[in-house]
C-alpha atoms as a PDB file:
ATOM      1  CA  UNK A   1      13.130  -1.933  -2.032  1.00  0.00           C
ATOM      2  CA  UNK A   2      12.131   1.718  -0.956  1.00  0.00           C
ATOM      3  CA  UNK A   3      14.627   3.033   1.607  1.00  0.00           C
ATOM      4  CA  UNK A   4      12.668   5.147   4.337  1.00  0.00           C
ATOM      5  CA  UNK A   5      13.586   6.826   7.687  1.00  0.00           C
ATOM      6  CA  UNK A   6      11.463   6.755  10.842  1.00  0.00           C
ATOM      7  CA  UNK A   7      10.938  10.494  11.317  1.00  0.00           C
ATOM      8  CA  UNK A   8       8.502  12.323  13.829  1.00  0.00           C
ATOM      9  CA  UNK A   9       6.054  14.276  12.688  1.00  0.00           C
ATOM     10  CA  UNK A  10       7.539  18.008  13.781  1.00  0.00           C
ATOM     11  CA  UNK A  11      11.307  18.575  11.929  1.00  0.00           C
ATOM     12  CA  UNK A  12      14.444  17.907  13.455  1.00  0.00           C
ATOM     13  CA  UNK A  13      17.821  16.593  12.987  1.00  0.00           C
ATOM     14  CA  UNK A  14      16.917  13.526  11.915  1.00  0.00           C
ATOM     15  CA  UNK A  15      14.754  14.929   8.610  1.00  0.00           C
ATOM     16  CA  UNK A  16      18.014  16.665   7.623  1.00  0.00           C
ATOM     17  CA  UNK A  17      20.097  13.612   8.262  1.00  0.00           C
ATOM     18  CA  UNK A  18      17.936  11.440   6.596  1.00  0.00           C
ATOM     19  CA  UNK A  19      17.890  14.090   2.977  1.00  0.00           C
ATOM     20  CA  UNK A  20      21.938  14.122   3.671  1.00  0.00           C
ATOM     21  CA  UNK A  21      22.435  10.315   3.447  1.00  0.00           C
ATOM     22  CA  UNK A  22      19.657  10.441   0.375  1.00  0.00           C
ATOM     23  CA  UNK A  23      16.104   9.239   1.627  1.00  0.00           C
ATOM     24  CA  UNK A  24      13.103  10.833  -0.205  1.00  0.00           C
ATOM     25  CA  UNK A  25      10.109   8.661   1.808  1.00  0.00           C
ATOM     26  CA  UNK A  26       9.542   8.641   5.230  1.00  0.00           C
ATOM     27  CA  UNK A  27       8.095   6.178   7.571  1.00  0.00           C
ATOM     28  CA  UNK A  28       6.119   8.537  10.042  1.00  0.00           C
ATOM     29  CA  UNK A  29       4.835   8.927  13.452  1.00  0.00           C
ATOM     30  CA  UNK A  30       1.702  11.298  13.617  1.00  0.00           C
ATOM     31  CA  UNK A  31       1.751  13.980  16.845  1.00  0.00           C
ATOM     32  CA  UNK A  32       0.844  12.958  19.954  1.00  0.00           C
ATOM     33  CA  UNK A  33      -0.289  16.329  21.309  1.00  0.00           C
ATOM     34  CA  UNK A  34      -4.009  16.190  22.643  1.00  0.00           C
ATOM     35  CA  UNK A  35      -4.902  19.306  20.144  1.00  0.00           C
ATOM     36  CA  UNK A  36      -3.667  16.953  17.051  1.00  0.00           C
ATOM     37  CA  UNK A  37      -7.274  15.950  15.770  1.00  0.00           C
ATOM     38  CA  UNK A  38      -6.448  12.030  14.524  1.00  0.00           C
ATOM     39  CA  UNK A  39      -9.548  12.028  12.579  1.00  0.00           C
ATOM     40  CA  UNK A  40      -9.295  15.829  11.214  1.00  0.00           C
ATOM     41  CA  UNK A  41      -7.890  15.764   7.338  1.00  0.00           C
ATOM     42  CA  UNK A  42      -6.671  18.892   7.935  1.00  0.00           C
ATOM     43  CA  UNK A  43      -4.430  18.588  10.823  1.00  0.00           C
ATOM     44  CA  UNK A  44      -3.105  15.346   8.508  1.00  0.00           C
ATOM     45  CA  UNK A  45      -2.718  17.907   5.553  1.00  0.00           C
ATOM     46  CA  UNK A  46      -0.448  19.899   7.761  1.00  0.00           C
ATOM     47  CA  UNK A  47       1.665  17.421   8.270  1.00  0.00           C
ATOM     48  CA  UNK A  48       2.153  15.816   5.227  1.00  0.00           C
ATOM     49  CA  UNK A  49       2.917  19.130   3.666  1.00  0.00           C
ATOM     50  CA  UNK A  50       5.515  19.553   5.669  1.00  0.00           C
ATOM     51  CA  UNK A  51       7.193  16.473   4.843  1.00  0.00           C
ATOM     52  CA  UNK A  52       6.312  17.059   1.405  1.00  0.00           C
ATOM     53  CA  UNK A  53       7.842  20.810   1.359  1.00  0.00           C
ATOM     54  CA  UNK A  54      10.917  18.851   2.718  1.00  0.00           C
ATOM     55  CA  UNK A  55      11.348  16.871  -0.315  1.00  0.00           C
ATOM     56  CA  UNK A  56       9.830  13.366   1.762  1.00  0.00           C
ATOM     57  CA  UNK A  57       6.887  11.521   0.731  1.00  0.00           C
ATOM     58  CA  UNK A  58       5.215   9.786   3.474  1.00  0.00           C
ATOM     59  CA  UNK A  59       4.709   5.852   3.172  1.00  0.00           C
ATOM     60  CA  UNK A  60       4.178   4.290   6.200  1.00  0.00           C
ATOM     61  CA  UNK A  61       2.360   5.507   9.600  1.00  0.00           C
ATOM     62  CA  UNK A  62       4.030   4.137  12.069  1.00  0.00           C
ATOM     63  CA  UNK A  63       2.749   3.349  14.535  1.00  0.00           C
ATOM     64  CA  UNK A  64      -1.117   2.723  14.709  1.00  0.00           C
ATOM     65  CA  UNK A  65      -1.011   5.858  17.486  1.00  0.00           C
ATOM     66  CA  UNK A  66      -0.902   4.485  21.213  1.00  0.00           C
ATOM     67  CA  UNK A  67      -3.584   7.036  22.032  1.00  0.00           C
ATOM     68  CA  UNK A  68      -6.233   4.369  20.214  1.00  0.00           C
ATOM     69  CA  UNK A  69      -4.236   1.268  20.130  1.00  0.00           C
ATOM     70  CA  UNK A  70      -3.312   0.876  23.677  1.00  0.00           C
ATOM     71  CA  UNK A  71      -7.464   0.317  24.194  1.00  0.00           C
ATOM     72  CA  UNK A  72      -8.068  -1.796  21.197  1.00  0.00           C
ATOM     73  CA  UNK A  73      -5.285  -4.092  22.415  1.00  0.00           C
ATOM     74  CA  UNK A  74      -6.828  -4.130  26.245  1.00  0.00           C
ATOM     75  CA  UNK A  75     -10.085  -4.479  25.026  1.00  0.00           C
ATOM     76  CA  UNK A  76     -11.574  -1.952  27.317  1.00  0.00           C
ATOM     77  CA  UNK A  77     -14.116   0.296  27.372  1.00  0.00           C
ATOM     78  CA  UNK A  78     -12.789   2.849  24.868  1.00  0.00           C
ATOM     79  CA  UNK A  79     -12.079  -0.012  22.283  1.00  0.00           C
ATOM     80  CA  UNK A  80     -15.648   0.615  20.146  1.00  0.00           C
ATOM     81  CA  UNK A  81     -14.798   4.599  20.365  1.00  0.00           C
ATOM     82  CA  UNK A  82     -10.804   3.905  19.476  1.00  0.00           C
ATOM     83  CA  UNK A  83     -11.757   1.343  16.616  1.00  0.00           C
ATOM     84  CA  UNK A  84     -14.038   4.168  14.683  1.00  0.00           C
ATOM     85  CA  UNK A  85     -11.310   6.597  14.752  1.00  0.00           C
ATOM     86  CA  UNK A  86      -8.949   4.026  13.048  1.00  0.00           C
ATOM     87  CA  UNK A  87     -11.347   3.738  10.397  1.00  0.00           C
ATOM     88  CA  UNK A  88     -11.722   7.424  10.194  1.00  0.00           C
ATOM     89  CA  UNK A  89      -7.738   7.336  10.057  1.00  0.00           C
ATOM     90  CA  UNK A  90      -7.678   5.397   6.800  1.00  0.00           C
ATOM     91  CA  UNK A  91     -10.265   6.948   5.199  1.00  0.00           C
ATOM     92  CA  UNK A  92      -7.678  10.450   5.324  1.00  0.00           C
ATOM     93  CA  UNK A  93      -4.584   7.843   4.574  1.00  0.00           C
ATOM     94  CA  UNK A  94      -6.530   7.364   1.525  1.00  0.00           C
ATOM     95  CA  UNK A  95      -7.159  10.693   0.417  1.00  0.00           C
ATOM     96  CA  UNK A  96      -3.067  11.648   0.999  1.00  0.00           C
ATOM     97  CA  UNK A  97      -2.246   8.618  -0.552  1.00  0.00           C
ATOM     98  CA  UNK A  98      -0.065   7.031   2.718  1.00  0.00           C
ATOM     99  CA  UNK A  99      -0.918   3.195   1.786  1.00  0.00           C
ATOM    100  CA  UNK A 100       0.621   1.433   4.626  1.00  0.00           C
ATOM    101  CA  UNK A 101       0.417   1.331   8.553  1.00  0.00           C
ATOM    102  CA  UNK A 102       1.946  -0.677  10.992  1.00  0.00           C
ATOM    103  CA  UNK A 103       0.346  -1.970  14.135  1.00  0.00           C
ATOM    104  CA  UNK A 104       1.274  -4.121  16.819  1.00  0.00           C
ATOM    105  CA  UNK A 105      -0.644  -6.570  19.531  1.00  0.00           C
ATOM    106  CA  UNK A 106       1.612  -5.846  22.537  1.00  0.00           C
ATOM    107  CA  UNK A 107      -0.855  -5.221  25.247  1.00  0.00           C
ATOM    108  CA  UNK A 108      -0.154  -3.248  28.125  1.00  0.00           C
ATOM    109  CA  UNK A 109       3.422  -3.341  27.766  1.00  0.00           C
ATOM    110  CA  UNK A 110       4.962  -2.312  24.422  1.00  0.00           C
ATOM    111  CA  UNK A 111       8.901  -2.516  23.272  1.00  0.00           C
ATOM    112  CA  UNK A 112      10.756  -3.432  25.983  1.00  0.00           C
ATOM    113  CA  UNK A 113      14.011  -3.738  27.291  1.00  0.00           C
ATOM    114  CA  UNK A 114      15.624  -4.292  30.206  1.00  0.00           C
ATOM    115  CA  UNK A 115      19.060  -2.921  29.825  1.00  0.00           C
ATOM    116  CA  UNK A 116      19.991   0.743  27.672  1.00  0.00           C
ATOM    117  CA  UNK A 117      23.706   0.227  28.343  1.00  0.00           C
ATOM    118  CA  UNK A 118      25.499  -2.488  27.135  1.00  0.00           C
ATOM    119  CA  UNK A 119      28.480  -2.008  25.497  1.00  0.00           C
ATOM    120  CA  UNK A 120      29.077  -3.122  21.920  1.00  0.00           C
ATOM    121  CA  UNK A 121      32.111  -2.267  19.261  1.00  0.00           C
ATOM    122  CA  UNK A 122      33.930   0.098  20.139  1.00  0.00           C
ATOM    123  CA  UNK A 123      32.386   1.043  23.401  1.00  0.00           C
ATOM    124  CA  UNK A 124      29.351   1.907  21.643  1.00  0.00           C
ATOM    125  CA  UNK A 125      25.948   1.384  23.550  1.00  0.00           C
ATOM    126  CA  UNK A 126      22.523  -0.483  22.650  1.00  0.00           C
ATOM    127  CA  UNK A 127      19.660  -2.051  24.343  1.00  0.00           C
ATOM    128  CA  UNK A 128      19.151  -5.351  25.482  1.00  0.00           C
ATOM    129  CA  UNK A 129      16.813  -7.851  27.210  1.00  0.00           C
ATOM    130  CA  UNK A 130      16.862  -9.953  30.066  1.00  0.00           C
ATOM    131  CA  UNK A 131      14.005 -11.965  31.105  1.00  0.00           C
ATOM    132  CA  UNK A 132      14.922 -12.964  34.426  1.00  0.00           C
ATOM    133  CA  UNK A 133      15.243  -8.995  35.453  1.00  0.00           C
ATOM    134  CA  UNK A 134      11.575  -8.097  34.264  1.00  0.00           C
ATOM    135  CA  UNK A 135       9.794  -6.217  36.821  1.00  0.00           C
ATOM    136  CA  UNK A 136       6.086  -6.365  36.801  1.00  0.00           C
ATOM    137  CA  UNK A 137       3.699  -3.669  36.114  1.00  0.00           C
ATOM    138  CA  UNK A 138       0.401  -5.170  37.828  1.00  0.00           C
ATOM    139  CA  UNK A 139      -1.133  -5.420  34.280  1.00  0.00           C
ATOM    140  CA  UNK A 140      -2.751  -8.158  33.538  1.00  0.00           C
ATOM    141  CA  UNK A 141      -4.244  -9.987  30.213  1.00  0.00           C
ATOM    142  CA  UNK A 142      -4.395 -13.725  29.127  1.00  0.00           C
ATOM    143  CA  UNK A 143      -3.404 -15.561  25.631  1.00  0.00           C
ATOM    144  CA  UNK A 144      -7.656 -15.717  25.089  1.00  0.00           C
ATOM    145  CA  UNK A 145      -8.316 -12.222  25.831  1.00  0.00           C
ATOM    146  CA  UNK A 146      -5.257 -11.108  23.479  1.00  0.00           C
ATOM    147  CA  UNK A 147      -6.635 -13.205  20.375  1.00  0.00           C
ATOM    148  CA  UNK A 148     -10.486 -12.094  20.813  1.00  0.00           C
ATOM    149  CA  UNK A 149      -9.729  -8.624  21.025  1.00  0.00           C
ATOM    150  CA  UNK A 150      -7.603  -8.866  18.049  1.00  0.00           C
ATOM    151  CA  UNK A 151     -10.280 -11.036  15.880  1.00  0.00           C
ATOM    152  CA  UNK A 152     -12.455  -8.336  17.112  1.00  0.00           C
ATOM    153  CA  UNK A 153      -9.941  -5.460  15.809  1.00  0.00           C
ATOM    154  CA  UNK A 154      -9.251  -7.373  12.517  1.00  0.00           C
ATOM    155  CA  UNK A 155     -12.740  -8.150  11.843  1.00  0.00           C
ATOM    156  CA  UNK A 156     -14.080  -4.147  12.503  1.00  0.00           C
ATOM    157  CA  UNK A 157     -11.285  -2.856  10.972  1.00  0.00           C
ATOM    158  CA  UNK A 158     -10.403  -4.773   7.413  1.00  0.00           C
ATOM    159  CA  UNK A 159     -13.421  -4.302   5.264  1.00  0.00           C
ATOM    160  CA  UNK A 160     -12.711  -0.667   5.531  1.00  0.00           C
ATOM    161  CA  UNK A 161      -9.208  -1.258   4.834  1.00  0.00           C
ATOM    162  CA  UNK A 162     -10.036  -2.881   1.826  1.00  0.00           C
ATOM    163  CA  UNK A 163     -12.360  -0.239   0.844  1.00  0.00           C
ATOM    164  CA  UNK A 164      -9.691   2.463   1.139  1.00  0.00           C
ATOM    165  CA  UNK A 165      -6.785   0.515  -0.324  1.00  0.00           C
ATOM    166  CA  UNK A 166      -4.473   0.628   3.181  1.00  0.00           C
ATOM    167  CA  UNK A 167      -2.230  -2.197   4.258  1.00  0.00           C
ATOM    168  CA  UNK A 168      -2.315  -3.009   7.692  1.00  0.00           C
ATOM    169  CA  UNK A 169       1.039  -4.426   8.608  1.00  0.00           C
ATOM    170  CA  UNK A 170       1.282  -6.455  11.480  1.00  0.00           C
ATOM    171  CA  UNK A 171       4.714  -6.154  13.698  1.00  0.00           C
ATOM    172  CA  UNK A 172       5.862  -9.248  15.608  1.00  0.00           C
ATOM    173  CA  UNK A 173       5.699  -9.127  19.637  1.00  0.00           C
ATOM    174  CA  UNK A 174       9.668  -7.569  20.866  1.00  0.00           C
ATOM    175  CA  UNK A 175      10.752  -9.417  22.966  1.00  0.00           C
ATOM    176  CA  UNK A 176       8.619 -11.917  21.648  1.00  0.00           C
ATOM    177  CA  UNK A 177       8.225 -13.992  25.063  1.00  0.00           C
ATOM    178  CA  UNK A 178       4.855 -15.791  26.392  1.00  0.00           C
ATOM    179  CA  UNK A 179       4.630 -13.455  28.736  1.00  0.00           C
ATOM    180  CA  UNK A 180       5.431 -10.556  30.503  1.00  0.00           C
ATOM    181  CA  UNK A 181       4.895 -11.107  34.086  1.00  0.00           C
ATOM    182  CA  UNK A 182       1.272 -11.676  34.454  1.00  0.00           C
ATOM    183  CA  UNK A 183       0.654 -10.125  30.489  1.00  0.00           C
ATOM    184  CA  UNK A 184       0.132 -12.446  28.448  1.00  0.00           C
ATOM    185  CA  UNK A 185       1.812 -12.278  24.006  1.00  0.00           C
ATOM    186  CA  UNK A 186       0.188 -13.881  21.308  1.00  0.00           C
ATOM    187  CA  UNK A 187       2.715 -12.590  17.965  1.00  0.00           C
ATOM    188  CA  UNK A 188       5.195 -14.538  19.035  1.00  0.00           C
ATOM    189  CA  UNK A 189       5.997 -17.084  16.478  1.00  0.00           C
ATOM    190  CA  UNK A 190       5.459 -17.879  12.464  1.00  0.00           C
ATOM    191  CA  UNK A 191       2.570 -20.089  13.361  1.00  0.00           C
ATOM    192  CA  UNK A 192       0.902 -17.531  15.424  1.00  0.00           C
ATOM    193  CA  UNK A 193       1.375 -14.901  12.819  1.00  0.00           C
ATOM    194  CA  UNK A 194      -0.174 -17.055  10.423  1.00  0.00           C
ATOM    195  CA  UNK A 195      -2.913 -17.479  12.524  1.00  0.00           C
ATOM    196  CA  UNK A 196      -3.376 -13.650  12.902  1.00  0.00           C
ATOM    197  CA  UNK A 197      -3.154 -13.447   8.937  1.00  0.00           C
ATOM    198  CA  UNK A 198      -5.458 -16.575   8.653  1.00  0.00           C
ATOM    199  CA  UNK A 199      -8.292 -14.215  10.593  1.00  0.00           C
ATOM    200  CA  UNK A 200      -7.996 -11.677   8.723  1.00  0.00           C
ATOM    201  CA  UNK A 201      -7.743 -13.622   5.214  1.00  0.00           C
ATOM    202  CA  UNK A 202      -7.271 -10.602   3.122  1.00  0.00           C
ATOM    203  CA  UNK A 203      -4.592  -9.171   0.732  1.00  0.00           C
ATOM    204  CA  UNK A 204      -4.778  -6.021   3.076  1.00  0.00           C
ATOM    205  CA  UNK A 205      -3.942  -7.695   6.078  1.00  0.00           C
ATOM    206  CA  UNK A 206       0.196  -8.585   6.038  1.00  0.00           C
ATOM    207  CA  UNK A 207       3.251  -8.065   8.080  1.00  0.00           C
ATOM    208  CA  UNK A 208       6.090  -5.988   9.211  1.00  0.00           C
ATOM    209  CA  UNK A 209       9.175  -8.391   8.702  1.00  0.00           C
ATOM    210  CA  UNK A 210      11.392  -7.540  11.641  1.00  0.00           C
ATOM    211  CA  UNK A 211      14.152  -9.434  11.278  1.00  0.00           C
ATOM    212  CA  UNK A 212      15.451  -9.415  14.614  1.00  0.00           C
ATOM    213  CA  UNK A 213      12.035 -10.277  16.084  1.00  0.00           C
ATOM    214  CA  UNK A 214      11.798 -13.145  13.833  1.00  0.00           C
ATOM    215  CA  UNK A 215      15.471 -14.256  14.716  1.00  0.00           C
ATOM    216  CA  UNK A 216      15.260 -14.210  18.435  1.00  0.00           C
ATOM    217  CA  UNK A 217      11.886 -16.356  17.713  1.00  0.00           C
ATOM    218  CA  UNK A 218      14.227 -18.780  16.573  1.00  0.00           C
ATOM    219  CA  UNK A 219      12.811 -19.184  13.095  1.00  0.00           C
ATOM    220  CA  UNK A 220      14.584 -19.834   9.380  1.00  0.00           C
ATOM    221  CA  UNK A 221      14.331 -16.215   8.470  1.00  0.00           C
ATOM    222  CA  UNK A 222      14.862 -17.086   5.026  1.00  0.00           C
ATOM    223  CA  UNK A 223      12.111 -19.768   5.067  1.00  0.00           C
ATOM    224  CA  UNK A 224       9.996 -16.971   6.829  1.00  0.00           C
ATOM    225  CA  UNK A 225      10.289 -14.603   3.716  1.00  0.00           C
ATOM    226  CA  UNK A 226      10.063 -17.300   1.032  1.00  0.00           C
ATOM    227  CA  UNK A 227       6.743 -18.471   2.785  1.00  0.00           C
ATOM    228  CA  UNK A 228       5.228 -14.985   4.062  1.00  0.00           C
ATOM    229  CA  UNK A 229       6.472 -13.117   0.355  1.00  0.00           C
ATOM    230  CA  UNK A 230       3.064 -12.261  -0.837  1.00  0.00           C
ATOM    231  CA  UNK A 231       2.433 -10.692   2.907  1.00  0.00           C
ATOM    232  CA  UNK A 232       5.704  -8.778   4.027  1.00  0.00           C
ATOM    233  CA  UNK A 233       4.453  -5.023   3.412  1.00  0.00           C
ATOM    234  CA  UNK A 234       7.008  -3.542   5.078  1.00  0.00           C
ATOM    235  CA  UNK A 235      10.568  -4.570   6.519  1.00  0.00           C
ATOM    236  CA  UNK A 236      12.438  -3.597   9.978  1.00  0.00           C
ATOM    237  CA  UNK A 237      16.220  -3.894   8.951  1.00  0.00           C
ATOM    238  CA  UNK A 238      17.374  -5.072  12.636  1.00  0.00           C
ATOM    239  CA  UNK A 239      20.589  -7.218  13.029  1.00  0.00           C
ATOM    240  CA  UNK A 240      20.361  -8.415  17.110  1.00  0.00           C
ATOM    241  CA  UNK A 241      22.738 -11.522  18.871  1.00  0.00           C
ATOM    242  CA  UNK A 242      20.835 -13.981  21.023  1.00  0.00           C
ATOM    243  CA  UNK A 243      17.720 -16.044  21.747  1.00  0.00           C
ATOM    244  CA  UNK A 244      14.439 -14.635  22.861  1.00  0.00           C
ATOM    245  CA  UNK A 245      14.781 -14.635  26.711  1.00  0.00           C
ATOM    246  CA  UNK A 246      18.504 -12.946  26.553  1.00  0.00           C
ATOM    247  CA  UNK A 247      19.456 -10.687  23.792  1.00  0.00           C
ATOM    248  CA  UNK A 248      20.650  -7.663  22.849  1.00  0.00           C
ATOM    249  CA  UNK A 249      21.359  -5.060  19.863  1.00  0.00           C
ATOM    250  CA  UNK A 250      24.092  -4.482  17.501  1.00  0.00           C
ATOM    251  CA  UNK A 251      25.384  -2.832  14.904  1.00  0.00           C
ATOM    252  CA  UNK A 252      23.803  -3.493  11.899  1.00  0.00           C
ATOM    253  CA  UNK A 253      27.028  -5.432  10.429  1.00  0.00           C
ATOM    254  CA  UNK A 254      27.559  -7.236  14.084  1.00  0.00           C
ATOM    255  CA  UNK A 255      24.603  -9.792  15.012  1.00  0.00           C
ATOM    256  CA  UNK A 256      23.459 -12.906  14.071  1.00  0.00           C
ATOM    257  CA  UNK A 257      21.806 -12.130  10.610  1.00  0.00           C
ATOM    258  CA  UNK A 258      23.551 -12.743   7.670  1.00  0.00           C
ATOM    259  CA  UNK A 259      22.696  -8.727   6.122  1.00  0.00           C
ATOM    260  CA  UNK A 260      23.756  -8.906   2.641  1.00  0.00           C
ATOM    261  CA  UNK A 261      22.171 -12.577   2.037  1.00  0.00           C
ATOM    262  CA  UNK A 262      19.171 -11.672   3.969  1.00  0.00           C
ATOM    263  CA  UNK A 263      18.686  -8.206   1.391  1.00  0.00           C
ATOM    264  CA  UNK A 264      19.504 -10.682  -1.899  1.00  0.00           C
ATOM    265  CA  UNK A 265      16.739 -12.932  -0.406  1.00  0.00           C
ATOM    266  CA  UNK A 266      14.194 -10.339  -0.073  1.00  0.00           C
ATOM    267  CA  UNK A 267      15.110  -9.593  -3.842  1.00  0.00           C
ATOM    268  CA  UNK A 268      15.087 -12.996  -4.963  1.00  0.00           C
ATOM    269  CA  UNK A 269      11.517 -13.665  -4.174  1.00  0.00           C
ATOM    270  CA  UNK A 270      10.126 -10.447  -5.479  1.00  0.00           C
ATOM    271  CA  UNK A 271       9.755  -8.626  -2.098  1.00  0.00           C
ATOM    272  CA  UNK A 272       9.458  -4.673  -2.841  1.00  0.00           C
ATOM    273  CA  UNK A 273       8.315  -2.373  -0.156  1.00  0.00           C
ATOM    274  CA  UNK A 274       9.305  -0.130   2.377  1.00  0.00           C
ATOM    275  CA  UNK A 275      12.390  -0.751   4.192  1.00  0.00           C
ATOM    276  CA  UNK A 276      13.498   0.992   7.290  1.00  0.00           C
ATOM    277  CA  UNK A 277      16.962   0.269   9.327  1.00  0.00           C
ATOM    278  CA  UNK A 278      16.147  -0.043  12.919  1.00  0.00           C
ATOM    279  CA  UNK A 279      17.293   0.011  16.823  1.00  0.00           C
ATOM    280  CA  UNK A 280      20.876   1.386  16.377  1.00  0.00           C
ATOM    281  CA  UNK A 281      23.641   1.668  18.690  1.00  0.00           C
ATOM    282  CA  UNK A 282      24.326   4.967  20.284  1.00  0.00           C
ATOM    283  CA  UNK A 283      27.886   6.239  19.220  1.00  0.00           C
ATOM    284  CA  UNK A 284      30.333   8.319  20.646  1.00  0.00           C
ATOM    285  CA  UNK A 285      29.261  12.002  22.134  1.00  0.00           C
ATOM    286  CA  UNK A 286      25.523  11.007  22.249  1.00  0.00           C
ATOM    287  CA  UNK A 287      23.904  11.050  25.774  1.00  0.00           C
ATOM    288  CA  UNK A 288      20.778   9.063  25.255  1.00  0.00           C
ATOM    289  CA  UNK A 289      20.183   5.695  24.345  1.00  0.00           C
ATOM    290  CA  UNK A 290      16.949   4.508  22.992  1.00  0.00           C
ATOM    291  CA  UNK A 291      17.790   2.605  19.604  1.00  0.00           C
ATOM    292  CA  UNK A 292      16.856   5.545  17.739  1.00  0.00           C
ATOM    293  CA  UNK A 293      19.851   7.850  18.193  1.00  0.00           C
ATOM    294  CA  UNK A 294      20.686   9.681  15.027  1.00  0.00           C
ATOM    295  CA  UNK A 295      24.706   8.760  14.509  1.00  0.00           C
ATOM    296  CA  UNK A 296      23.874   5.097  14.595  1.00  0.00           C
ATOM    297  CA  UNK A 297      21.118   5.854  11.977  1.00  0.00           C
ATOM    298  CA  UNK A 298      23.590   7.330   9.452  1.00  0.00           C
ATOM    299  CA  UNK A 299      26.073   4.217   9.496  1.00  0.00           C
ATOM    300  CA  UNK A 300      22.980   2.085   9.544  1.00  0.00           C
ATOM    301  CA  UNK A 301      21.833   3.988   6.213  1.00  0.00           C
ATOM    302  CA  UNK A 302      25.153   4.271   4.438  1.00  0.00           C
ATOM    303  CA  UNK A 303      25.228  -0.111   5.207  1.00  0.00           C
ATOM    304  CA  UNK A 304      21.804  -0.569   3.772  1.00  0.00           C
ATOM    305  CA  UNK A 305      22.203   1.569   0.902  1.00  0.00           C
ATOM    306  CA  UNK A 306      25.563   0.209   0.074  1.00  0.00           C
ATOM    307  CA  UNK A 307      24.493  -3.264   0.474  1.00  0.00           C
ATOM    308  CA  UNK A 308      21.290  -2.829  -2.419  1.00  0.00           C
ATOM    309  CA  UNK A 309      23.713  -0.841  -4.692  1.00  0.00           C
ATOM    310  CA  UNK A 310      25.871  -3.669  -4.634  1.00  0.00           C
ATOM    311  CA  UNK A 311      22.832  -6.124  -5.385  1.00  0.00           C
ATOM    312  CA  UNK A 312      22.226  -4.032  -7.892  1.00  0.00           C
ATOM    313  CA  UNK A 313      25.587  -4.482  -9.277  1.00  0.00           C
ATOM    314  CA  UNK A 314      25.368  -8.081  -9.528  1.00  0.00           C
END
């Protein structure tokens, strides 16, 4: 598997932390500035460089950029406009050779969490979710809605995927619930991934395995891999304890998932792509908490790296 960082697109820390600890590819989010031109090659070419003067090659765009998505998911009247700029997107993907995105179907409300304070080992913080202590945002959407506007997204958006060579990997709903007050989820499940996938029917069209996600669903993550093998195109490496309507983070050696066997798995059936460790605890001396502090991120690193050098071992 290819070990990458999630790194913005402007250097900081975390590009130096993630050279220290020994990552050469990066999983990157493009600016979100309104003069960043999404469909201009060159403002693209300006980034990339500098990841590529930095001694990281760019893999994975992550993700799909809200500015676009956030219509294309609501199915409003931007979606038409939003949907030709994606396409426009992968045509430049193609020409910098960046062969994977991922995208998500969470309408209206994205990642969420309800609590950014519970303690775990050591006193150390993460996020967490509680469904009972939701409070509504007055958006709206239904199960229908969500699954035409996606077979509308899919079907717009694939044969130029296919024509450019880009992967479009889809990430699981987090917290994958029914719903969100009065807003509706449809990726909540294996069967209603497969579903998704079945629309799309296309060897462009795969998923992001998040572990966690898939855990909290309740499903046999190792069935899940076995089955999906051919379509995991890129992998979260979350650990998380609990069940879908009350969980929360941990370290990546603390929850549920069984690390090490999960990592041999992926091996076992042939699965070789991008791998990224995600939603880390915050650590001593840090002052935020969003599951993408940067202390977290270097234990997180040094256990996933450790972990495939000792598969390699063996």
């Amino acid at each position: 598997m290819i070990i990458t960082d999630y790194l913005r697109s402007k250097k900081d820390l975390t590009w130096d932390y993630a050279k220290q600890c020994g990552v050469n590819h990066g999983v990157i989010r493009l600016p979100e500035e309104p003069e960043f031109d999404l469909c201009d090659l060159s403002h693209w070419q300006g980034v990339y460089q500098r990841f590529m003067e930095f001694g990281i090659r760019p893999l994975v765009v992550e993700p799909m950029p809200n500015a676009l998505h956030d219509h294309i998911k609501a199915g409003d009247e931007k979606r038409d406009e939003s949907i030709e700029k994606v396409i426009k997107m992968l045509a430049i993907m193609d020409r910098l050779d960046i062969r994977t995105i991922c995208f998500n179907f969470m309408a209206h409300v994205g990642w969420y969490r309800t609590d950014y304070a519970i303690e775990e080992r050591g006193g150390a913080l993460v996020t967490g979710f509680d469904a009972g202590r939701y409070e509504e945002n007055g958006a709206e959407i239904t199960q229908n809605q969500l699954w035409d506007n996606y077979t509308y997204f899919i079907k717009a958006v694939l044969p130029y995927a296919e024509r450019y060579d880009i992967r479009l990997a889809l990430h699981p709903d987090d917290p994958p619930v029914p719903c969100l007050g009065k807003v509706s989820r449809i990726m909540i499940s294996h069967e209603n991934i497969k579903k998704a996938m079945a629309i799309g029917n296309s060897d462009h069209l795969g998923i992001t395995l998040c572990q966690a996600c898939y855990q909290v669903m309740g499903e046999d993550l190792f069935s899940v891999i076995s089955e999906m093998r051919e379509k995991i195109f890129f992998v979260h490496f979350r650990n998380v304890t609990g069940s879908r309507y009350h969980f929360r983070e941990t370290f990546h050696d603390n929850g549920d998932i069984p690390m090490g066997k999960i990592l041999g798995f992926y091996q076992k059936c042939g699965v070789d792509v991008p791998i990224r460790v995600d939603h880390v605890p915050s650590m001593a001396g840090e002052t935020e908490n969003s599951g993408y502090t940067s202390l977290g991120r270097l234990y997180a690193l040094g256990y996933l790296k450790g972990l495939l050098e000792g598969l390699e071992a063996e």
